[in-house]
Protein backbone atom coordinates (compact mmCIF):
# COMPACT_ATOMS: atom_id res chain seq x y z
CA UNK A 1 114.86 -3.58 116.99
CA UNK A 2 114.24 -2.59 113.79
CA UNK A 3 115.14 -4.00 110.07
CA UNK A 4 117.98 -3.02 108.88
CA UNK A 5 117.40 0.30 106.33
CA UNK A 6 114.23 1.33 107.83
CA UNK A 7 113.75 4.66 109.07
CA UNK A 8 114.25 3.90 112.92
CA UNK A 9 116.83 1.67 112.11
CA UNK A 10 118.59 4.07 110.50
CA UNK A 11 117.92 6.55 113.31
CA UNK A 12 119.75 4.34 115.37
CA UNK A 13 122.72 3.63 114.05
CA UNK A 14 123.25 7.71 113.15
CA UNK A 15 122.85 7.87 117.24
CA UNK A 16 125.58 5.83 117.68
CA UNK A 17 127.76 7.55 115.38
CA UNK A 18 127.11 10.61 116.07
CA UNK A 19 129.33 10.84 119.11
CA UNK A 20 132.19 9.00 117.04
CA UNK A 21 132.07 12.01 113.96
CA UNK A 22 131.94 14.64 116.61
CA UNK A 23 135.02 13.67 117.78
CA UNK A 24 136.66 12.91 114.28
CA UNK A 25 135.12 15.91 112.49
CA UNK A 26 138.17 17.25 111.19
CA UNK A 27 139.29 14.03 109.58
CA UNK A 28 135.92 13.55 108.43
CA UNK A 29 135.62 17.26 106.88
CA UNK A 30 139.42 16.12 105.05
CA UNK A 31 137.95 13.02 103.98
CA UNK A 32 135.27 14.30 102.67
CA UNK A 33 137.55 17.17 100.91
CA UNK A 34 139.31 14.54 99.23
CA UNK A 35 136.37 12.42 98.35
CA UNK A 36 135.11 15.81 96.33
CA UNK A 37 138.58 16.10 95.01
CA UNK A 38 138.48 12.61 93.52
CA UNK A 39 134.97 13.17 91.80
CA UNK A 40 136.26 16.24 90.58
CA UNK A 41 139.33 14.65 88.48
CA UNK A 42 137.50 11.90 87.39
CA UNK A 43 134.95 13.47 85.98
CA UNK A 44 137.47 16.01 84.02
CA UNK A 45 138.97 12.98 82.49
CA UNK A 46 137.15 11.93 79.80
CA UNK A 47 136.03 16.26 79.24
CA UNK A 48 139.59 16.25 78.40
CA UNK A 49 139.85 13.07 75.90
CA UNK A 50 136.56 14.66 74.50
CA UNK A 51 138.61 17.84 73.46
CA UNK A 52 141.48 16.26 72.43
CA UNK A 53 139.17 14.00 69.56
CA UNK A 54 136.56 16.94 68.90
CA UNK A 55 139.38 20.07 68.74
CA UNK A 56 142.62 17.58 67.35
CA UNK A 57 141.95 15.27 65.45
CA UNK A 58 138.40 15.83 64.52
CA UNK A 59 138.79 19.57 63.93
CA UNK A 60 142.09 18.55 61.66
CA UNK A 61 144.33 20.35 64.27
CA UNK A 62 146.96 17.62 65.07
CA UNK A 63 149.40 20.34 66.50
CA UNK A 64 147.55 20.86 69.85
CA UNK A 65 147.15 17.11 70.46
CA UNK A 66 150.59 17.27 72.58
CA UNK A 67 149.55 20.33 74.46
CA UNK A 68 146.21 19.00 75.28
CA UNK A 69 147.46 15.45 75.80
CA UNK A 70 150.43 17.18 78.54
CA UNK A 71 147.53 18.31 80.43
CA UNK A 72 146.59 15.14 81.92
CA UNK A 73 148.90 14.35 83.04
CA UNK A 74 150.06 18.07 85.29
């Protein structure tokens, strides 16, 4: 058998899951949804702090620090 993380190795082991994911492909495809999902709101995270500094208190415009600030947290 091959090393682990070589190209036949790896081979392998996606021929012995493959079977398993066929059979769990919908929870797979949901996992996967919610993986995407994550990624998504944690990279909008610090967009959103960068607006808040750069458009509030940067840009002198203190009165749309609540607004923006309520945001994260809907």
């Amino acid at each position: 058998m091959e090393k682990d993380g070589t190209r036949a190795g790896l081979r392998a082991l996606y021929q012995r899951l493959t079977p398993v994911m066929k059979q769990e492909r919908r929870l797979y495809l949901t996992g996967g949804l919610f993986v995407l999902l994550s990624i998504g709101t944690t990279l909008s995270y610090p967009q959103l702090i960068r607006i808040i500094v750069d458009e509030g208190i940067l840009g002198g415009r203190l009165d749309i620090i609540s607004p923006l600030a309520m945001e994260n947290f809907v």
